[in-house]
PDB file of N, CA and C in Angstrom:
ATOM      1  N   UNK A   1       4.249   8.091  10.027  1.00  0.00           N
ATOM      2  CA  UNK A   1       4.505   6.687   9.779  1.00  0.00           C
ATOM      3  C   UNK A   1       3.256   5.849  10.066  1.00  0.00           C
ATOM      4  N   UNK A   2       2.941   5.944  11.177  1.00  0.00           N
ATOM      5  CA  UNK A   2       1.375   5.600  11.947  1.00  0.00           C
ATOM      6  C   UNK A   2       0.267   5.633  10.317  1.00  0.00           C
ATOM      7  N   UNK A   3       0.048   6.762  10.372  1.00  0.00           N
ATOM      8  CA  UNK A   3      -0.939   6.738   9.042  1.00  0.00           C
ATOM      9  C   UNK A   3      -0.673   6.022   7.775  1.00  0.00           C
ATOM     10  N   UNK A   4       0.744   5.883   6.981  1.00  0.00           N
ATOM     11  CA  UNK A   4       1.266   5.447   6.078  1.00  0.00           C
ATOM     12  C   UNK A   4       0.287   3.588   6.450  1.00  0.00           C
ATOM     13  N   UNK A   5       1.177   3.435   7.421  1.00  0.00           N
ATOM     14  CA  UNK A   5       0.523   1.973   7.638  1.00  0.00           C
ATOM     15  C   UNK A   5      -0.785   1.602   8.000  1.00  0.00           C
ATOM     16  N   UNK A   6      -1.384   2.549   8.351  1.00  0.00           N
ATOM     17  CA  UNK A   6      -2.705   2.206   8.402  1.00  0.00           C
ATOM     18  C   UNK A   6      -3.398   2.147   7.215  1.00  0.00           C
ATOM     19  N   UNK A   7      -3.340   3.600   6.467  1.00  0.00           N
ATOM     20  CA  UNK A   7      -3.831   2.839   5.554  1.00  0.00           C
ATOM     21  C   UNK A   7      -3.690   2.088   4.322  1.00  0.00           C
ATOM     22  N   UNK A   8      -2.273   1.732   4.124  1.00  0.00           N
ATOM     23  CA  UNK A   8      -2.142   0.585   3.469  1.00  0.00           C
ATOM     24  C   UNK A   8      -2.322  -1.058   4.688  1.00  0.00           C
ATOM     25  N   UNK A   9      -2.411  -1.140   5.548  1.00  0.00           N
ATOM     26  CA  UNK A   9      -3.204  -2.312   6.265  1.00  0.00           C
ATOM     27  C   UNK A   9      -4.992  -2.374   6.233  1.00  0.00           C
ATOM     28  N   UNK A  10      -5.184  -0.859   5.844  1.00  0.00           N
ATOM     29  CA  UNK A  10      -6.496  -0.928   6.041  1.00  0.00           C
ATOM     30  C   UNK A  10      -7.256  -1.690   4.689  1.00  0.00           C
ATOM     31  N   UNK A  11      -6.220  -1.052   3.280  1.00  0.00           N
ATOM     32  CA  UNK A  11      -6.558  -1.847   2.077  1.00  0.00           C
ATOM     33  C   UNK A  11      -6.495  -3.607   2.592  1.00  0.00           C
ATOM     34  N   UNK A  12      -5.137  -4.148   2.758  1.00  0.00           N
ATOM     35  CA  UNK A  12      -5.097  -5.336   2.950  1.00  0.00           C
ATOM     36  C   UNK A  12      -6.338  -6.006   3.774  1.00  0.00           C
ATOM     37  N   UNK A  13      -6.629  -5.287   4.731  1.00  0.00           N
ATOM     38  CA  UNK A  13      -7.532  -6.199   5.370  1.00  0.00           C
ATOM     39  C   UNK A  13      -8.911  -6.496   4.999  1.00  0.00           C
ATOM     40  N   UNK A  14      -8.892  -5.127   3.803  1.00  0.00           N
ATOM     41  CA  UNK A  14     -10.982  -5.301   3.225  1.00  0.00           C
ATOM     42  C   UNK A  14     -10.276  -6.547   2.004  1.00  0.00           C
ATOM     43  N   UNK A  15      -9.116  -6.589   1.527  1.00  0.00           N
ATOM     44  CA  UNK A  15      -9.192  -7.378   0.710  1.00  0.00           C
ATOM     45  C   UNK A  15      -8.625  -8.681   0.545  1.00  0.00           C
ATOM     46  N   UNK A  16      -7.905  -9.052   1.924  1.00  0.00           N
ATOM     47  CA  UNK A  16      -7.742 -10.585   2.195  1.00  0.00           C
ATOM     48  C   UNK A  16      -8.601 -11.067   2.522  1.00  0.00           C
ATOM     49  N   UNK A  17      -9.112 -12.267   1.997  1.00  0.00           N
ATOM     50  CA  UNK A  17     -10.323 -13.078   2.178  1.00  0.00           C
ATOM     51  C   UNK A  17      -9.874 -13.710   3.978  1.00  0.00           C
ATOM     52  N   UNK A  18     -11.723 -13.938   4.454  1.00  0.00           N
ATOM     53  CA  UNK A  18     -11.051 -14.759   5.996  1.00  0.00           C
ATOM     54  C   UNK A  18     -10.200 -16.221   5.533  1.00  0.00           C
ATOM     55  N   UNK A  19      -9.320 -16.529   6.505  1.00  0.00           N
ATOM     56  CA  UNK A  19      -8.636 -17.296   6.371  1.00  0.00           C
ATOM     57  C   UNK A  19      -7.211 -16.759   6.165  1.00  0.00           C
ATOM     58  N   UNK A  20      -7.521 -15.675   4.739  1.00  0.00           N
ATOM     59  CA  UNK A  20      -6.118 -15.256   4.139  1.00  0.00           C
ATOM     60  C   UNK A  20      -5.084 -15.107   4.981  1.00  0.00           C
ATOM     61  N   UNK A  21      -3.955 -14.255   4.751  1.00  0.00           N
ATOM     62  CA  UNK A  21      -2.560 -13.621   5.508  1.00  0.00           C
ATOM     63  C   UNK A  21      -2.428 -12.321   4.932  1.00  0.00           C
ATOM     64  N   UNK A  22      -1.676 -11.489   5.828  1.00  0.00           N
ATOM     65  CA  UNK A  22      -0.963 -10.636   5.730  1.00  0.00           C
ATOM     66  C   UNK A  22       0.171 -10.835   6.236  1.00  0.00           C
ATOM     67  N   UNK A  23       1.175 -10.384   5.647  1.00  0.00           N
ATOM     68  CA  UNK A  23       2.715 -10.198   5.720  1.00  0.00           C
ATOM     69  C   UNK A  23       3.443  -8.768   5.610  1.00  0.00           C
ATOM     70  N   UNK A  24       3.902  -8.896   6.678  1.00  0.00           N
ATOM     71  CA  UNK A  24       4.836  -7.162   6.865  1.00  0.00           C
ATOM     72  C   UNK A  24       6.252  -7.495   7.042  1.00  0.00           C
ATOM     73  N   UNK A  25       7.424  -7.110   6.000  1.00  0.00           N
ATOM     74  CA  UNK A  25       8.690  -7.429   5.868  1.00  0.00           C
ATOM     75  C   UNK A  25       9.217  -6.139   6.490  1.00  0.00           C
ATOM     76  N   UNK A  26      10.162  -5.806   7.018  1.00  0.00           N
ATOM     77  CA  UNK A  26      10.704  -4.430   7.394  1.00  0.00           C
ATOM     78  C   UNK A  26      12.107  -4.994   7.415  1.00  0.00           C
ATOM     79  N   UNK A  27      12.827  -3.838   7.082  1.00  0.00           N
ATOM     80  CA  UNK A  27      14.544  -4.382   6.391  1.00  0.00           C
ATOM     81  C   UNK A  27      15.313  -2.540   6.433  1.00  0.00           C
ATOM     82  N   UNK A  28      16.414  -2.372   7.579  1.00  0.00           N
ATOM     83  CA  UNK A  28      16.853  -1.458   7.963  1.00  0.00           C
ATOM     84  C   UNK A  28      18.194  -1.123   7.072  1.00  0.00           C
ATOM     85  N   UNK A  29      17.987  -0.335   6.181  1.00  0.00           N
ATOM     86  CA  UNK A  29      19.944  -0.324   5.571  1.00  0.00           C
ATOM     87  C   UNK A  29      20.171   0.940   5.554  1.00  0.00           C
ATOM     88  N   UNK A  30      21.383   1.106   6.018  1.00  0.00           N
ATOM     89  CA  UNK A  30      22.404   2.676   6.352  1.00  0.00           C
ATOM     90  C   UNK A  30      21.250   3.986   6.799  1.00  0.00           C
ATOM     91  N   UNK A  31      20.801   4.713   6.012  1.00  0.00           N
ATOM     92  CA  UNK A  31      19.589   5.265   6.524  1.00  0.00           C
ATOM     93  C   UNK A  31      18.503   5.547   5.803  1.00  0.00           C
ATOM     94  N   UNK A  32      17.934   4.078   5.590  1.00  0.00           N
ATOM     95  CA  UNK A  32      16.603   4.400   4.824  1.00  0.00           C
ATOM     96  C   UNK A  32      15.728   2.949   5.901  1.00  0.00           C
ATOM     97  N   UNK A  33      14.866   2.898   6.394  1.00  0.00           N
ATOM     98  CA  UNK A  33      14.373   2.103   6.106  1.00  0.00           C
ATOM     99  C   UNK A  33      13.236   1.536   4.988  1.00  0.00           C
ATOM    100  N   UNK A  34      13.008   0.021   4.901  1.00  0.00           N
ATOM    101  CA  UNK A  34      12.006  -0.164   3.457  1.00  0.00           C
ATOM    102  C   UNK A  34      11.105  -1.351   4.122  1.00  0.00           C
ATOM    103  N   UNK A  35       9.854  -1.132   3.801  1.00  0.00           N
ATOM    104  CA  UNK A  35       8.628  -1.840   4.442  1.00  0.00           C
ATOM    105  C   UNK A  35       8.071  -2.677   2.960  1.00  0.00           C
ATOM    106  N   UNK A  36       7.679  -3.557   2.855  1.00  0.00           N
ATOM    107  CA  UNK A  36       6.474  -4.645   2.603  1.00  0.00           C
ATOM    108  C   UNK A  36       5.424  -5.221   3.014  1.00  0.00           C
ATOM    109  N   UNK A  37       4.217  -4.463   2.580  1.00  0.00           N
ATOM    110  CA  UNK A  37       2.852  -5.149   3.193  1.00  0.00           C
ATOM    111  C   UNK A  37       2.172  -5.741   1.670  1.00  0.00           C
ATOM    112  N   UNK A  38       2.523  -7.509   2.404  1.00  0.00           N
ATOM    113  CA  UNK A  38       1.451  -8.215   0.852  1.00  0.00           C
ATOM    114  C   UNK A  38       0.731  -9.389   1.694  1.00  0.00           C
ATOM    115  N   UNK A  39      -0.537  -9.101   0.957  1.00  0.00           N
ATOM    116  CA  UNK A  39      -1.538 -10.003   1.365  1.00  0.00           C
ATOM    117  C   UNK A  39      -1.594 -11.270   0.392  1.00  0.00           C
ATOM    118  N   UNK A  40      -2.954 -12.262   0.804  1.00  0.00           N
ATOM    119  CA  UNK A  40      -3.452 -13.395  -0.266  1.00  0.00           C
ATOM    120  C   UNK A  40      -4.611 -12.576  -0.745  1.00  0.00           C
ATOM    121  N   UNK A  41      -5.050 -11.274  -0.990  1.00  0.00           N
ATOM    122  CA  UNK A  41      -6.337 -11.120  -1.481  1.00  0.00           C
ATOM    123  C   UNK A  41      -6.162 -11.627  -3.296  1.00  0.00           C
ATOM    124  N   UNK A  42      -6.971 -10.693  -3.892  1.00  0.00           N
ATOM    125  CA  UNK A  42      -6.763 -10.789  -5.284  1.00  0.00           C
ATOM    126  C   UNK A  42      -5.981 -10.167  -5.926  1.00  0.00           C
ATOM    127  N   UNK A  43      -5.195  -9.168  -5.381  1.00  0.00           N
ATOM    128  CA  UNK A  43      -3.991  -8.519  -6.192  1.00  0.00           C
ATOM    129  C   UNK A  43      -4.817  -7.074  -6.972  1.00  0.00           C
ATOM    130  N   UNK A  44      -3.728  -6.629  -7.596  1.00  0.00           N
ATOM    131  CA  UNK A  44      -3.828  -5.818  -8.354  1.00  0.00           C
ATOM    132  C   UNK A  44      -4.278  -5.962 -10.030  1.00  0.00           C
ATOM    133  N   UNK A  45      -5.687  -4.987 -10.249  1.00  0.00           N
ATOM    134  CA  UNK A  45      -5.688  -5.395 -11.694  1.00  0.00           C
ATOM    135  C   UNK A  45      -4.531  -4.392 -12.252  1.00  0.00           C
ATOM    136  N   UNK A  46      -4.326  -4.665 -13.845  1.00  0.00           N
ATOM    137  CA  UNK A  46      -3.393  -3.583 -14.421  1.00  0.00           C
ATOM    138  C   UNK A  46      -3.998  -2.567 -14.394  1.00  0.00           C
ATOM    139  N   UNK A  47      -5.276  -1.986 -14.484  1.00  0.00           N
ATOM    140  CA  UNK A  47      -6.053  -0.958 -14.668  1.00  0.00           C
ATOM    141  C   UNK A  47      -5.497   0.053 -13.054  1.00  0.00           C
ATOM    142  N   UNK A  48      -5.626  -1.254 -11.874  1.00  0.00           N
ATOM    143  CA  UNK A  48      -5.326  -0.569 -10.750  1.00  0.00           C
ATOM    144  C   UNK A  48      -3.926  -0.197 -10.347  1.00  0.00           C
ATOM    145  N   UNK A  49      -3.251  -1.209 -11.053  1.00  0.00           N
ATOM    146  CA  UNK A  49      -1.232  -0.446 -10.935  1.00  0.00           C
ATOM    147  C   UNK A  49      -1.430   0.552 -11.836  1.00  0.00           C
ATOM    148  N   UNK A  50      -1.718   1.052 -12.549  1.00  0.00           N
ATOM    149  CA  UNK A  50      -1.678   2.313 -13.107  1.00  0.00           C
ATOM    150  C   UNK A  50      -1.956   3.416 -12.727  1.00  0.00           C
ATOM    151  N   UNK A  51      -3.115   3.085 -12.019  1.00  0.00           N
ATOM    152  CA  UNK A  51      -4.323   4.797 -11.293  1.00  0.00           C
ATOM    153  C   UNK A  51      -4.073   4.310  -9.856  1.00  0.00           C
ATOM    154  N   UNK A  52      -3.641   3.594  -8.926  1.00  0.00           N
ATOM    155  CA  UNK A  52      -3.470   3.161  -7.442  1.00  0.00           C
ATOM    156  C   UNK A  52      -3.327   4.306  -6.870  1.00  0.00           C
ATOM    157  N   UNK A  53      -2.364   4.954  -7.138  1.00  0.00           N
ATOM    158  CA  UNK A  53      -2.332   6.349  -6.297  1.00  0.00           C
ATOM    159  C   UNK A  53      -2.765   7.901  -6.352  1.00  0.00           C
ATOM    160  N   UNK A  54      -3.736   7.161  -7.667  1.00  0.00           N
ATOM    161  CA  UNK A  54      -4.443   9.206  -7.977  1.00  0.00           C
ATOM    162  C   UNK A  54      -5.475   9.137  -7.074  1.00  0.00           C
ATOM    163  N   UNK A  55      -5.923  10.837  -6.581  1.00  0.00           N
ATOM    164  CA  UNK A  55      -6.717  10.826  -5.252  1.00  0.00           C
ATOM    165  C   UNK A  55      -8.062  10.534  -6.387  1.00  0.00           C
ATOM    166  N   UNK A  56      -8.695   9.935  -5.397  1.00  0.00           N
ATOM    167  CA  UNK A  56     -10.527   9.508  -5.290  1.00  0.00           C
ATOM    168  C   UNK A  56     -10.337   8.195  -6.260  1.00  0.00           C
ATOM    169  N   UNK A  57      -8.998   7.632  -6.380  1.00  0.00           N
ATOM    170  CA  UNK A  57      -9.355   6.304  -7.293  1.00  0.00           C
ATOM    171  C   UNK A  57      -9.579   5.125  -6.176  1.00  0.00           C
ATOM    172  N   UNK A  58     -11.178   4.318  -6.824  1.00  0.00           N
ATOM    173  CA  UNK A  58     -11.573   3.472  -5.918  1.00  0.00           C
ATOM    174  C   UNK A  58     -11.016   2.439  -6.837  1.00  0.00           C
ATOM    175  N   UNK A  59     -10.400   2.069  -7.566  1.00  0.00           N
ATOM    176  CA  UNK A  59      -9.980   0.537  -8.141  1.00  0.00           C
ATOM    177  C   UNK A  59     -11.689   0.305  -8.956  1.00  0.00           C
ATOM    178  N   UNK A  60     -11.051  -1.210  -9.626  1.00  0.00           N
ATOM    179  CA  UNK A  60     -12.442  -1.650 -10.479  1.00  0.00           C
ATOM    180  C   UNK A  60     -13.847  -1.831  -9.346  1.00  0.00           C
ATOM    181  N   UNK A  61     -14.965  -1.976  -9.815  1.00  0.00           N
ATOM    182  CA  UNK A  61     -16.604  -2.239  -9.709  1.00  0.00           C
ATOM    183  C   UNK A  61     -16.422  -2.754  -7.939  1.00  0.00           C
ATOM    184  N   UNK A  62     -15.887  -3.757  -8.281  1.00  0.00           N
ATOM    185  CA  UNK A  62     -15.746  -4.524  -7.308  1.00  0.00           C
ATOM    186  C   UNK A  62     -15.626  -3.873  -5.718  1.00  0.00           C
ATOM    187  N   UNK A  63     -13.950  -3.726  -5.950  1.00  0.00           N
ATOM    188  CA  UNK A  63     -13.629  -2.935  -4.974  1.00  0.00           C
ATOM    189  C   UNK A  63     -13.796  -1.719  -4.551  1.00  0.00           C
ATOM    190  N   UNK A  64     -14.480  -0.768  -5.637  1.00  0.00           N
ATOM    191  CA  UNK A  64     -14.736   0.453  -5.261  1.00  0.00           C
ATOM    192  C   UNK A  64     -16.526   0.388  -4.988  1.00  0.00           C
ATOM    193  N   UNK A  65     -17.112  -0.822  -4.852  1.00  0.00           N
ATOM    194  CA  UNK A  65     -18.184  -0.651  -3.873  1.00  0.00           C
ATOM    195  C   UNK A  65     -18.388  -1.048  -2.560  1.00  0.00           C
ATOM    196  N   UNK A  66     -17.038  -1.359  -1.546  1.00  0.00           N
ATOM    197  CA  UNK A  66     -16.770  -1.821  -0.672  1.00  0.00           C
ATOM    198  C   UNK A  66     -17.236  -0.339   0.250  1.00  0.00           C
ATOM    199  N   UNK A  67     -17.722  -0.276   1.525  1.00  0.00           N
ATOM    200  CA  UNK A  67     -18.477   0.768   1.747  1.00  0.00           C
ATOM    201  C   UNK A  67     -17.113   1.262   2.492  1.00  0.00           C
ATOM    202  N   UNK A  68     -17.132   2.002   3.065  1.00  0.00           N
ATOM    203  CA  UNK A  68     -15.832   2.980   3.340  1.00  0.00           C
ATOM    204  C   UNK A  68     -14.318   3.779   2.961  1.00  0.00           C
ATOM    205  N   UNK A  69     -14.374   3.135   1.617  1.00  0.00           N
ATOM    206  CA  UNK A  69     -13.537   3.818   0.628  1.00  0.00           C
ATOM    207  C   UNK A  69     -13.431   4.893  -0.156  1.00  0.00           C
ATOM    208  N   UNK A  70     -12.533   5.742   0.238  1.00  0.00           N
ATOM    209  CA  UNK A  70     -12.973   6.487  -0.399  1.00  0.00           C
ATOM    210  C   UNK A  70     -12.381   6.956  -1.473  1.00  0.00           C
ATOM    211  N   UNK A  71     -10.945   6.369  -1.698  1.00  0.00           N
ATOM    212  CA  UNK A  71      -9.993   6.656  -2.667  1.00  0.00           C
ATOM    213  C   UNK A  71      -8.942   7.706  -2.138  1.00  0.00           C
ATOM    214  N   UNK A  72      -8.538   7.590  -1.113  1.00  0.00           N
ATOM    215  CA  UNK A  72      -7.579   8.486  -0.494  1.00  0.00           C
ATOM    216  C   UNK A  72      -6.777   8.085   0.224  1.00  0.00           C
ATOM    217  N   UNK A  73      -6.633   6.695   0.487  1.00  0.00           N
ATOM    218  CA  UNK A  73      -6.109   6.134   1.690  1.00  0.00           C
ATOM    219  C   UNK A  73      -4.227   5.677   0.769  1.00  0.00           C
ATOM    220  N   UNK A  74      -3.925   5.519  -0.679  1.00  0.00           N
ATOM    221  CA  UNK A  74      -3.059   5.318  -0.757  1.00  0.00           C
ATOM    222  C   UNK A  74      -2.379   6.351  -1.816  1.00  0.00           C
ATOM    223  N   UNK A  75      -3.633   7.356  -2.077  1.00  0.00           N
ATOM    224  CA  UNK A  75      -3.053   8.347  -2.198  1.00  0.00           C
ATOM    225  C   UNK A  75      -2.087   9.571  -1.251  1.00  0.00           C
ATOM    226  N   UNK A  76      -2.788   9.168  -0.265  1.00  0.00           N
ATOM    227  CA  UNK A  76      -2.478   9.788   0.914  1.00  0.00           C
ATOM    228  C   UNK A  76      -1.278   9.336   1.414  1.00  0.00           C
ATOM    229  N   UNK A  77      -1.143   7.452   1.357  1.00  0.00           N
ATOM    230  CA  UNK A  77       0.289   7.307   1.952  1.00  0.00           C
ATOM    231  C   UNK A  77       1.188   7.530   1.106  1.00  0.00           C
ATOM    232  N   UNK A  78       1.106   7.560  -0.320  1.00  0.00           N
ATOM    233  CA  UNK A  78       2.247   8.129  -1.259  1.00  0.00           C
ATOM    234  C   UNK A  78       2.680   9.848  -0.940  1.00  0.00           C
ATOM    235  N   UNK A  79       1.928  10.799  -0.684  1.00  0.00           N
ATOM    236  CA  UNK A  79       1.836  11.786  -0.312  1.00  0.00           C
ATOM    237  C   UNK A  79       2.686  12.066   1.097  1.00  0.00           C
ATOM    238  N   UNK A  80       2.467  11.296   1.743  1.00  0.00           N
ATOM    239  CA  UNK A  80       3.328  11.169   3.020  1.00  0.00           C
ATOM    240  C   UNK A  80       4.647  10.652   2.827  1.00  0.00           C
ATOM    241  N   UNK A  81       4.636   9.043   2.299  1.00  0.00           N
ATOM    242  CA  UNK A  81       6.098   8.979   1.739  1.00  0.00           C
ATOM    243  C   UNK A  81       6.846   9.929   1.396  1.00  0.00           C
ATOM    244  N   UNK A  82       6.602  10.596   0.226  1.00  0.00           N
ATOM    245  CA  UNK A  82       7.481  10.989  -0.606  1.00  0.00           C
ATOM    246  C   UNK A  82       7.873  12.653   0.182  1.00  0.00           C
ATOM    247  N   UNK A  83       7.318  12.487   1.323  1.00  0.00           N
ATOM    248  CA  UNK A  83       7.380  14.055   1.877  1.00  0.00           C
ATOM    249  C   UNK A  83       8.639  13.403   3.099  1.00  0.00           C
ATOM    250  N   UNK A  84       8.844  12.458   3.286  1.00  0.00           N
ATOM    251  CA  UNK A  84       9.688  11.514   3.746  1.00  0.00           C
ATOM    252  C   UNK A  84      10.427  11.408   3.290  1.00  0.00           C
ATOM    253  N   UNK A  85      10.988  11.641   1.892  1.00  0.00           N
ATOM    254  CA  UNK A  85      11.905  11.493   1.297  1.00  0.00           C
ATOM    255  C   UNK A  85      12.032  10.320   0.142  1.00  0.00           C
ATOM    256  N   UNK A  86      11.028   9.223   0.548  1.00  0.00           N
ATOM    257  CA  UNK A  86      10.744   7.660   0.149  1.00  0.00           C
ATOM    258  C   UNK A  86      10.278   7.806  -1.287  1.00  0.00           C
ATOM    259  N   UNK A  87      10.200   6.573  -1.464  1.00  0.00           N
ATOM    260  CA  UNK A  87       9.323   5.993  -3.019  1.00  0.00           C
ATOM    261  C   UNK A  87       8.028   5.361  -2.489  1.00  0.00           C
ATOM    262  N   UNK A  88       7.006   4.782  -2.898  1.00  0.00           N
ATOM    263  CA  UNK A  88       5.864   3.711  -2.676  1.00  0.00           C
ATOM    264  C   UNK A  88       6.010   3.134  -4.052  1.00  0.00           C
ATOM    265  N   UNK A  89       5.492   1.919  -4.363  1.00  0.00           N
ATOM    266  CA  UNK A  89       5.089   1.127  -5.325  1.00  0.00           C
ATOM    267  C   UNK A  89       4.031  -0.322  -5.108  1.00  0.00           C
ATOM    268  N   UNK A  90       3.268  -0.508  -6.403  1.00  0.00           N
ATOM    269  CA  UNK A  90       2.624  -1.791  -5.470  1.00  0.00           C
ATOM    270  C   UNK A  90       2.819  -2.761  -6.680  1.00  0.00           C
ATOM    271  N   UNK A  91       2.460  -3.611  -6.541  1.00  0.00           N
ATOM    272  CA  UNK A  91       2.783  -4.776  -7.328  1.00  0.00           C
ATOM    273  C   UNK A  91       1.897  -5.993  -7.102  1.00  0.00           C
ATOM    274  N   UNK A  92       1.724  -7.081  -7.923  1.00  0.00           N
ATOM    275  CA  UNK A  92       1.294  -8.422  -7.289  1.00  0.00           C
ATOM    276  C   UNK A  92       2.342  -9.431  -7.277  1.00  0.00           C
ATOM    277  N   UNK A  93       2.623 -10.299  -5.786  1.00  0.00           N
ATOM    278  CA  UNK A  93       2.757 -11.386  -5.211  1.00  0.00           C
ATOM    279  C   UNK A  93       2.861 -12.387  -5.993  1.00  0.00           C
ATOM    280  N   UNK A  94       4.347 -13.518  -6.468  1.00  0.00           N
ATOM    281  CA  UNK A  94       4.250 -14.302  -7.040  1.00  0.00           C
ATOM    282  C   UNK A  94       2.949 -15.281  -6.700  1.00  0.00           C
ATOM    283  N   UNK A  95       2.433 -15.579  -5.994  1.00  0.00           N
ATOM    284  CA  UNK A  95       1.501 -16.600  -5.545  1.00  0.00           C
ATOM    285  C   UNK A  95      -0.112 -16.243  -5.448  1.00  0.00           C
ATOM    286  N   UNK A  96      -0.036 -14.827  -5.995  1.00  0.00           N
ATOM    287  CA  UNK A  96      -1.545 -13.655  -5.964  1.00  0.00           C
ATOM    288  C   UNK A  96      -1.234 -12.697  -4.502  1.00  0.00           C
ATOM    289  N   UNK A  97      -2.384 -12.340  -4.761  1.00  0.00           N
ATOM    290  CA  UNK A  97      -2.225 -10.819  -3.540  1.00  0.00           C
ATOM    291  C   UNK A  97      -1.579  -9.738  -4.165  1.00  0.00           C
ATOM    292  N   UNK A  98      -1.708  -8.795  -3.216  1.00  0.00           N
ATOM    293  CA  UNK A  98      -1.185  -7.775  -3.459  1.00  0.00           C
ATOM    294  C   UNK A  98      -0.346  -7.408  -2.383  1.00  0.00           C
ATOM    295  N   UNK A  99       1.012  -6.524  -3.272  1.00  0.00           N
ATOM    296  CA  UNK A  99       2.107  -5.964  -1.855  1.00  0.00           C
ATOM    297  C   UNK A  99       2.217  -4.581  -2.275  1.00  0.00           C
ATOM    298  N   UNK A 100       2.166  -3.993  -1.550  1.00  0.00           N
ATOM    299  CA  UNK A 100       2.949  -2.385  -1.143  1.00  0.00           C
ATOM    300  C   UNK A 100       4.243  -2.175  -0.758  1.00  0.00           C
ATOM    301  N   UNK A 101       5.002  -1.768  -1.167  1.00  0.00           N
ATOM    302  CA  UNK A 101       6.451  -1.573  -0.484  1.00  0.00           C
ATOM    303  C   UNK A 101       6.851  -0.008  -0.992  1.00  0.00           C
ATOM    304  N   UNK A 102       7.170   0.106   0.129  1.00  0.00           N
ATOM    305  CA  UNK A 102       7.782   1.826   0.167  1.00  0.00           C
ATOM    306  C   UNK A 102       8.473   1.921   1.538  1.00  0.00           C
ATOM    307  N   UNK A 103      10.028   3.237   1.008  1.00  0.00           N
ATOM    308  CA  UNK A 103      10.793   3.116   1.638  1.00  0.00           C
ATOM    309  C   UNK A 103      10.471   4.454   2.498  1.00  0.00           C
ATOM    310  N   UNK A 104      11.574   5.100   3.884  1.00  0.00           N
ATOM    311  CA  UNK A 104      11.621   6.314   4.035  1.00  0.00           C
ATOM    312  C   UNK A 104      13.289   6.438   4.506  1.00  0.00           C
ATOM    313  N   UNK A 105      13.622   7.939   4.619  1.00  0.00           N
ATOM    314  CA  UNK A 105      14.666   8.281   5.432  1.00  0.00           C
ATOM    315  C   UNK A 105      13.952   7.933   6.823  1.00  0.00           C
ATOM    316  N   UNK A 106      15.727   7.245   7.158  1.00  0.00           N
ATOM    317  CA  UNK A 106      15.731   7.551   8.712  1.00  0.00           C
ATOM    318  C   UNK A 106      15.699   8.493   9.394  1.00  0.00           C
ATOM    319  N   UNK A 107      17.047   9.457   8.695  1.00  0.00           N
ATOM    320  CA  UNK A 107      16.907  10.888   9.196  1.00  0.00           C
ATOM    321  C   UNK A 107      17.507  11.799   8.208  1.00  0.00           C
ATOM    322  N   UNK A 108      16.148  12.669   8.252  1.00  0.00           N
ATOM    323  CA  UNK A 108      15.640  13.409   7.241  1.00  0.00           C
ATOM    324  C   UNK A 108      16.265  14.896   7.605  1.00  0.00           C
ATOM    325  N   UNK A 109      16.983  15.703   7.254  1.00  0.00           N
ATOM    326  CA  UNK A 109      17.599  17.269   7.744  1.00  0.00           C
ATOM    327  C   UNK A 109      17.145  18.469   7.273  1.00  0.00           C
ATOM    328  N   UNK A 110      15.868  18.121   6.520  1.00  0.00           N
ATOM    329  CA  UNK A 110      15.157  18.998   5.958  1.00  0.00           C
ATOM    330  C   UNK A 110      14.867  19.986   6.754  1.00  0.00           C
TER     331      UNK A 110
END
């Protein structure tokens, strides 16, 4: 869980401008819980909701020359999700930014 959120906080934070916000929704039903992390950065291009979660994708020019990226960080938390049992998805923020939301089992009997 630890890792899941890191590094989707770690995206949010190279890409909310200072000043910006981050927002983390968490919402408990029967046994799943489901998380929301959306920032004020610039959101998602369409190019990047499409490829967001294949490994080594750094997103457009921009963001994939940000120095410590390496394109694994939300490949990785989809990878973990879904070994959780969960979904991930990302989307953009009526107001801009970008959000992540993905769910998991509570308890998993695997």
């Amino acid at each position: 869980m630890g890792r899941i959120l890191d590094n989707i906080m770690s995206n949010s934070l190279q890409y909310t401008p200072k000043g910006g916000r981050i927002n983390i929704f968490v919402k408990l039903e029967q046994n799943r819980v489901f998380y929301e992390v959306s920032d004020t950065g610039t959101g998602f291009s369409k190019k990047d909701r499409d490829k967001i979660f294949e490994k080594f994708y750094r997103g457009d020019e921009a963001r994939g020359s940000k120095e410590g990226h390496s394109g694994f960080g939300l490949y990785i938390a989809k990878q973990l999700v879904e070994k959780h049992g969960g979904s991930i998805k990302v989307y953009n923020v009526k107001d801009g930014g970008a959000c992540v939301a993905f769910d998991l089992e509570v308890f998993n009997n695997r």
